[in-house]
N, C-alpha and C. Protein backbone atom coordinates (compact mmCIF):
# COMPACT_ATOMS: atom_id res chain seq x y z
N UNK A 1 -44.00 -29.12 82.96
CA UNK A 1 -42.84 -29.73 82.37
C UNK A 1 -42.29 -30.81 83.32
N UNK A 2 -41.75 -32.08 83.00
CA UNK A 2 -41.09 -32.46 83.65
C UNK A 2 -39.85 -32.47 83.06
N UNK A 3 -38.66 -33.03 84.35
CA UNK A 3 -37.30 -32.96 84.09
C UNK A 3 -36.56 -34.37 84.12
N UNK A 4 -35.40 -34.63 83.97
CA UNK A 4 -34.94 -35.53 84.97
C UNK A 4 -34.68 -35.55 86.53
N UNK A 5 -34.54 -34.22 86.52
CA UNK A 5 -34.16 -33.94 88.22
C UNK A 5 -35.23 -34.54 88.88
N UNK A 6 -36.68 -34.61 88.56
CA UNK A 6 -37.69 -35.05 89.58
C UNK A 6 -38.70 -36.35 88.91
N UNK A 7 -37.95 -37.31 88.76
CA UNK A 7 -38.60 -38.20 87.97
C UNK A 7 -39.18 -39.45 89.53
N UNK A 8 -38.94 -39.45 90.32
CA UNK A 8 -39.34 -40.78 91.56
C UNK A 8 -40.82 -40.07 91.13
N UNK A 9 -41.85 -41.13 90.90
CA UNK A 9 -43.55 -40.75 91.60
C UNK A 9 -43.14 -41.10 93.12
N UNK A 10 -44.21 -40.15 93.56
CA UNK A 10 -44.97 -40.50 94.89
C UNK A 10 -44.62 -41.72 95.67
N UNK A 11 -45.43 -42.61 94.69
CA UNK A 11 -45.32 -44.21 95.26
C UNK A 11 -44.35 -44.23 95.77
N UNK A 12 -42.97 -44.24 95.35
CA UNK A 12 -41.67 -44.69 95.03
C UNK A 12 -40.89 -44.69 96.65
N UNK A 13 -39.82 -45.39 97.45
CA UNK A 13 -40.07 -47.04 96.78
C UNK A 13 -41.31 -47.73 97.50
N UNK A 14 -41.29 -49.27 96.84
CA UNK A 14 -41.75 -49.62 97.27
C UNK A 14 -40.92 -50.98 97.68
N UNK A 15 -41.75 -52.19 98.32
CA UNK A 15 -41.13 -53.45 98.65
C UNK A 15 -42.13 -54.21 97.65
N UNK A 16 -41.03 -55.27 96.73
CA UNK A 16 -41.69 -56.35 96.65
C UNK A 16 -41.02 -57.24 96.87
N UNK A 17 -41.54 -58.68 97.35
CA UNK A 17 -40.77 -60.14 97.66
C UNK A 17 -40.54 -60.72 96.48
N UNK A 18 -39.05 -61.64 96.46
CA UNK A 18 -38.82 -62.17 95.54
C UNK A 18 -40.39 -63.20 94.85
N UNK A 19 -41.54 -63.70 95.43
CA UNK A 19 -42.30 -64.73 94.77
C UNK A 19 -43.49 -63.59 94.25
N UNK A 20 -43.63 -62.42 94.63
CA UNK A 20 -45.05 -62.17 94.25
C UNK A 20 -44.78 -61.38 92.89
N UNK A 21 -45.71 -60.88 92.67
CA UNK A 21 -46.13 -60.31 91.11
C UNK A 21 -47.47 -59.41 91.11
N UNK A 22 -46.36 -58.22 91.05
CA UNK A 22 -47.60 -57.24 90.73
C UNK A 22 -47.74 -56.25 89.87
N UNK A 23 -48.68 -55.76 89.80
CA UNK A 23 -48.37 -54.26 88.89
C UNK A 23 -48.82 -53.16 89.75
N UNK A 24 -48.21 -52.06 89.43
CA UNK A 24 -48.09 -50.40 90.14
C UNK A 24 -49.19 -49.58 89.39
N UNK A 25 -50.25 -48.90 90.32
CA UNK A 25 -50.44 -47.64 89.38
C UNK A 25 -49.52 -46.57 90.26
N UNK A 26 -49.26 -45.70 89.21
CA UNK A 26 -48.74 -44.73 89.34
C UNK A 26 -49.05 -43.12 88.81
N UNK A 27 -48.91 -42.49 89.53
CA UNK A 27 -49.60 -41.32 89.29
C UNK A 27 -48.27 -40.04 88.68
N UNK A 28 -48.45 -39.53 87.54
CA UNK A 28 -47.25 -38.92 87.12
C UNK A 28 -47.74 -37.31 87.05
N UNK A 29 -46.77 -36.53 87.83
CA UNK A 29 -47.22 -34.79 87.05
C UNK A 29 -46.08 -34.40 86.96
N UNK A 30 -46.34 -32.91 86.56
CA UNK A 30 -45.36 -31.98 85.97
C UNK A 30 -44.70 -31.64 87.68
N UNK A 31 -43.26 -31.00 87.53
CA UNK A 31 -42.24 -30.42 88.41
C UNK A 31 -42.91 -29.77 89.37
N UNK A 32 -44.24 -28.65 88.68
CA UNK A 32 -45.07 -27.99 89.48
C UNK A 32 -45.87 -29.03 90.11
N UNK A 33 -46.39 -29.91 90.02
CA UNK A 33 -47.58 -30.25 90.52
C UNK A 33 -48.78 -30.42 89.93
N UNK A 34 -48.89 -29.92 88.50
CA UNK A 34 -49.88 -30.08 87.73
C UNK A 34 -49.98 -31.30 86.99
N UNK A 35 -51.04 -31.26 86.62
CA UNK A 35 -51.72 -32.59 86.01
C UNK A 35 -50.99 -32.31 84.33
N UNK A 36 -50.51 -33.61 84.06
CA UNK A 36 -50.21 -33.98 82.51
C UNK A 36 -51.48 -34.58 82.01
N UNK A 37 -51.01 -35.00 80.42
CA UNK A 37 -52.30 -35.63 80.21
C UNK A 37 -50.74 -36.92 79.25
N UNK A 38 -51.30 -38.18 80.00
CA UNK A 38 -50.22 -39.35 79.06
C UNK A 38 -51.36 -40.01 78.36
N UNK A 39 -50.64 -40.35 77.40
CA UNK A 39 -51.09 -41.10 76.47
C UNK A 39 -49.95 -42.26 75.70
N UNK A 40 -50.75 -43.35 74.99
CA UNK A 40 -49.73 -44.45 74.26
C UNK A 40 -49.26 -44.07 73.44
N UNK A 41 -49.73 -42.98 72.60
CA UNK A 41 -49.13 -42.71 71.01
C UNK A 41 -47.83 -43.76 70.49
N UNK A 42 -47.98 -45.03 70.80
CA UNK A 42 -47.29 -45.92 70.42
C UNK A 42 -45.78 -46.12 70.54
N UNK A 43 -45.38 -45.16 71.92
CA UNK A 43 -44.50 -44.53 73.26
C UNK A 43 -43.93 -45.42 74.14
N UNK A 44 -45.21 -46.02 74.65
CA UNK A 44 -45.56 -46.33 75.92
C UNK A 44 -44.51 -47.57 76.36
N UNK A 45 -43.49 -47.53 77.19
CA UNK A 45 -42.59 -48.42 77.38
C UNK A 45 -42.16 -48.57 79.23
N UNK A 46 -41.23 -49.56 79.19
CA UNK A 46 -41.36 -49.66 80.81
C UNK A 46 -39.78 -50.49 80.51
N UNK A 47 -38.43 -49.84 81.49
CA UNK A 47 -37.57 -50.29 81.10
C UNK A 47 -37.28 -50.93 82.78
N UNK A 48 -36.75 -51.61 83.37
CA UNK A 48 -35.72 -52.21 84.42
C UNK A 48 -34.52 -52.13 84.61
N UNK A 49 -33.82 -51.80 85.70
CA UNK A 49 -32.44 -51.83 85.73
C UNK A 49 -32.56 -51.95 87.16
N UNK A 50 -31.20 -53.17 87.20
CA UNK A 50 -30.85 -53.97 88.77
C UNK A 50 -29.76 -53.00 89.11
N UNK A 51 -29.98 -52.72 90.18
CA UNK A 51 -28.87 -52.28 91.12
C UNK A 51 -27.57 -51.04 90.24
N UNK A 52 -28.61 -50.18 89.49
CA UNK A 52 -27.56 -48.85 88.74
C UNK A 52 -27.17 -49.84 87.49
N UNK A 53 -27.38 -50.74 87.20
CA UNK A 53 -26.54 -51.44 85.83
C UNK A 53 -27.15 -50.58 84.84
N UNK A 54 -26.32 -50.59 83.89
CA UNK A 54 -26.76 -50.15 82.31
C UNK A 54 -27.53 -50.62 81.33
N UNK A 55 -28.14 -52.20 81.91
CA UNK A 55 -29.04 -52.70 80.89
C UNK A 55 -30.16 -53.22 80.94
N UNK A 56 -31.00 -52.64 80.28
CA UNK A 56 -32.44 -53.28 80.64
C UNK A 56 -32.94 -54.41 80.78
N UNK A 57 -33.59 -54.92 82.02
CA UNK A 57 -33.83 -56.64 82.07
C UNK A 57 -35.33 -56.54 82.19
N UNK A 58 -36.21 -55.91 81.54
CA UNK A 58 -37.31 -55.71 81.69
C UNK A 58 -37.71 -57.09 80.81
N UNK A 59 -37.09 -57.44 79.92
CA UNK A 59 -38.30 -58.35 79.15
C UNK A 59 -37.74 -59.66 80.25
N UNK A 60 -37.13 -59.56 81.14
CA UNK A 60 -36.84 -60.89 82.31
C UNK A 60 -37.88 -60.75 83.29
N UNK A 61 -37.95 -59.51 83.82
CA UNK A 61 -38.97 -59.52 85.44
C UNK A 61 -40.26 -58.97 85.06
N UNK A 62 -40.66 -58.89 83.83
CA UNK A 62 -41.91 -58.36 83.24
C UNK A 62 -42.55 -59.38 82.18
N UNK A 63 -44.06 -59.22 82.55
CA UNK A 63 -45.28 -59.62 81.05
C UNK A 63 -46.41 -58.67 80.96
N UNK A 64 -46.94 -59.18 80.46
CA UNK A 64 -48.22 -58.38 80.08
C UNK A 64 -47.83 -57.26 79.48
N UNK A 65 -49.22 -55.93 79.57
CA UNK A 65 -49.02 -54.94 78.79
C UNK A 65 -49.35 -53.67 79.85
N UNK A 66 -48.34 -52.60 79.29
CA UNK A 66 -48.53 -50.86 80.31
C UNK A 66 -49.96 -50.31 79.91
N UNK A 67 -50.58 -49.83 80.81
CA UNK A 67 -52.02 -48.90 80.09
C UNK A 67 -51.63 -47.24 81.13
N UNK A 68 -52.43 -46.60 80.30
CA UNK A 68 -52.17 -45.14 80.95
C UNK A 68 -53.78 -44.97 80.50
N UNK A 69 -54.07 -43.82 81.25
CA UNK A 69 -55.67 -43.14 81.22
C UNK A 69 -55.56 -41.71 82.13
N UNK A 70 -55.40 -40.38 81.33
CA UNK A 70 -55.23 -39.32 82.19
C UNK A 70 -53.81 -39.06 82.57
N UNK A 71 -53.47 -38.84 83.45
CA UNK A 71 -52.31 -38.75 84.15
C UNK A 71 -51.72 -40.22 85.08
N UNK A 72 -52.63 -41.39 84.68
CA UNK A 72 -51.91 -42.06 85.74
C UNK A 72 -51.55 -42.98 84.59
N UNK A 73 -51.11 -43.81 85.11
CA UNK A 73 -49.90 -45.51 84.20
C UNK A 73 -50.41 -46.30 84.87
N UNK A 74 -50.40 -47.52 84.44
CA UNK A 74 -50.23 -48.82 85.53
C UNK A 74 -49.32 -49.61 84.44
N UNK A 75 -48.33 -50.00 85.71
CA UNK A 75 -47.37 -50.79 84.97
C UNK A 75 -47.95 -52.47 84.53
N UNK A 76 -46.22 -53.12 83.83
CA UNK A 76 -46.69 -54.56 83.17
C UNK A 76 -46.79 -54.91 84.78
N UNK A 77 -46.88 -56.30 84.74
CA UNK A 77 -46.43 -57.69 85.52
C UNK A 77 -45.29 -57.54 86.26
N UNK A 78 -44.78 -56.79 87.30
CA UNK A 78 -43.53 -57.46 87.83
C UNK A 78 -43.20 -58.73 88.39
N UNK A 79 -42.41 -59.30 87.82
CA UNK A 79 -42.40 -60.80 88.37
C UNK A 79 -41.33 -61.04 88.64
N UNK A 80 -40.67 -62.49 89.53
CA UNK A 80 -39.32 -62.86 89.53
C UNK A 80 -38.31 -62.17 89.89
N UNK A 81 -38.37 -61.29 91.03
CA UNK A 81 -37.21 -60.49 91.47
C UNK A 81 -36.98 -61.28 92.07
N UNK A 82 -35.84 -60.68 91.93
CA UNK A 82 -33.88 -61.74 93.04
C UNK A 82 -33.69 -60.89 94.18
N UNK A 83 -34.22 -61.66 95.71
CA UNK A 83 -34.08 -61.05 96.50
C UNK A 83 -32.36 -60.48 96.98
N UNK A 84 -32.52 -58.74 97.77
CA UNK A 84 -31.39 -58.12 98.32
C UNK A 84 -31.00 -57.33 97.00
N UNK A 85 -31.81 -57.11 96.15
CA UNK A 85 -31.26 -56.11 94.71
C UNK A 85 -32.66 -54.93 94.90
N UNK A 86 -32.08 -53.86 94.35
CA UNK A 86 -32.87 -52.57 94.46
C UNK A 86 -33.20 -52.40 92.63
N UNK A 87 -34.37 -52.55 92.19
CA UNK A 87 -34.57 -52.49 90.53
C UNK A 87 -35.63 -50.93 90.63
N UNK A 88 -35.17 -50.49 89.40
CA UNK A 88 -35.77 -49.33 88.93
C UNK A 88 -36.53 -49.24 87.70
N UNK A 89 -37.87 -48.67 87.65
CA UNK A 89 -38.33 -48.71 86.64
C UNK A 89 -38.36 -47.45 86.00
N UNK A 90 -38.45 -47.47 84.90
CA UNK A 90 -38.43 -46.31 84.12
C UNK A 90 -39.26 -46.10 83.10
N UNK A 91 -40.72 -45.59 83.17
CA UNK A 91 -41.91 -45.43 82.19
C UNK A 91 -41.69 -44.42 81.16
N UNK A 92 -41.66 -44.50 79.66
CA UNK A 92 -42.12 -43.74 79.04
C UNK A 92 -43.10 -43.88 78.46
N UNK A 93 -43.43 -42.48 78.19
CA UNK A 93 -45.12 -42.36 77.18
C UNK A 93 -44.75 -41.30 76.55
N UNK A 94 -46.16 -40.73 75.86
CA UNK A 94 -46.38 -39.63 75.00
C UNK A 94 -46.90 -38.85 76.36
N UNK A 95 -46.27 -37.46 76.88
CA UNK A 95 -46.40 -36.48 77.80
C UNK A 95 -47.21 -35.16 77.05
N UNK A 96 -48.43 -34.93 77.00
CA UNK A 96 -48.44 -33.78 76.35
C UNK A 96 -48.11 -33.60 74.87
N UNK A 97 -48.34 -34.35 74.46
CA UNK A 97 -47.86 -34.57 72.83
C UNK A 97 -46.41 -34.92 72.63
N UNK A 98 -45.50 -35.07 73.45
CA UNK A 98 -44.45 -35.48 73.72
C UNK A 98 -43.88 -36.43 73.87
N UNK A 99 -43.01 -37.68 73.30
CA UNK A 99 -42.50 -38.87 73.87
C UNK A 99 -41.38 -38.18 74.93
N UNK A 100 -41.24 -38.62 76.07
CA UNK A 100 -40.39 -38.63 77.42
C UNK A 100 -40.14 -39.34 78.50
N UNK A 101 -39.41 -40.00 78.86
CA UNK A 101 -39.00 -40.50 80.35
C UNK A 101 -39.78 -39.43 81.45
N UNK A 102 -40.95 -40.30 81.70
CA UNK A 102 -41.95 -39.54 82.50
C UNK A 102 -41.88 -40.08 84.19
N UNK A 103 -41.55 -40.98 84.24
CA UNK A 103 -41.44 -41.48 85.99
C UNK A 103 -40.75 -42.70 85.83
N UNK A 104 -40.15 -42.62 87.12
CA UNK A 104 -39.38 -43.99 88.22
C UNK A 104 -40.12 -44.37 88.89
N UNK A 105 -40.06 -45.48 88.89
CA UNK A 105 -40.38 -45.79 90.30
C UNK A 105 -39.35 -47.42 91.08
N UNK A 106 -38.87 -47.06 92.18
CA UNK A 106 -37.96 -47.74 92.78
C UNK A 106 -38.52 -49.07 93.94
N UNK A 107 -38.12 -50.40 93.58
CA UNK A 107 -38.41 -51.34 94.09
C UNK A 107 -37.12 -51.91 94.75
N UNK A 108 -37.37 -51.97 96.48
CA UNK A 108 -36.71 -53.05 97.15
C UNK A 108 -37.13 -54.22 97.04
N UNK A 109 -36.64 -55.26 96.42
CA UNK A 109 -36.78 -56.48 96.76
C UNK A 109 -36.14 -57.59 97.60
N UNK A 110 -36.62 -57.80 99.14
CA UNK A 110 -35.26 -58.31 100.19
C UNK A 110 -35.62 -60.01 99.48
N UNK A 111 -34.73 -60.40 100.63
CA UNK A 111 -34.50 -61.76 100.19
C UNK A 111 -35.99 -62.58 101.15
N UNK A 112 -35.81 -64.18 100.41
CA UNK A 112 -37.13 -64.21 101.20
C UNK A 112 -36.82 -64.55 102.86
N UNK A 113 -35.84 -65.00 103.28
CA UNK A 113 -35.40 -64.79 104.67
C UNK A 113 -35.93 -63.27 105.56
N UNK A 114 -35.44 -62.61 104.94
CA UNK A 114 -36.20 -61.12 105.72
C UNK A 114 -37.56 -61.12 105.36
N UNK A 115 -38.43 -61.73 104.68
CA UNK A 115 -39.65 -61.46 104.92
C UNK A 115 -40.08 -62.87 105.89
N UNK A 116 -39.93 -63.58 106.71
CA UNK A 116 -40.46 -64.78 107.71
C UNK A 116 -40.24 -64.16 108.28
């Protein structure tokens, strides 16, 4: 099962610089430690939020498309972060025959001054 209480993957955080663009795989299980099985069942979503705000800016710092295979995800395109903001992602899929908020995963993005 998962919960909300333990939604960060592994990865989580990570750094990206305001110019680059990437995508995450990410590896998602249950509370225990066991393997899920995700799937698209036409679920499959990826939301953004800057710094605790309430609204999703995913169709701003994102393109392309989410794929899952097994237990892992790989996210869209992150693109265009505004350096010195902390953004959160938030994947859902079909969990087990289930649609659910299945993992976070948390991105520092500094400004480009701290990365020279």
């Amino acid at each position: 099962m998962i919960t909300s209480n333990n939604l960060f993957v592994r990865q989580s955080p990570v750094v990206q610089g305001p110019q680059d663009e990437k995508t995450y795989t990410v590896n998602i299980s249950a509370d225990d430690g066991s393997t899920v099985t995700l799937t698209d069942g036409g679920n499959l979503d990826m939301q953004i939020y800057v710094n605790g705000t309430g609204s999703d800016v995913a169709s701003t710092y994102t393109s392309g498309s989410m794929s899952v295979s097994g237990s892992t995800l790989t996210t869209k395109v992150i693109k265009s972060l505004v350096g010195n903001n902390t953004y959160v992602c938030v994947f859902v899929a079909t969990v087990n025959g289930s649609k659910m908020t299945c993992g976070k995963l948390q991105i520092w993005c500094p400004s480009d001054k701290a990365l020279q």
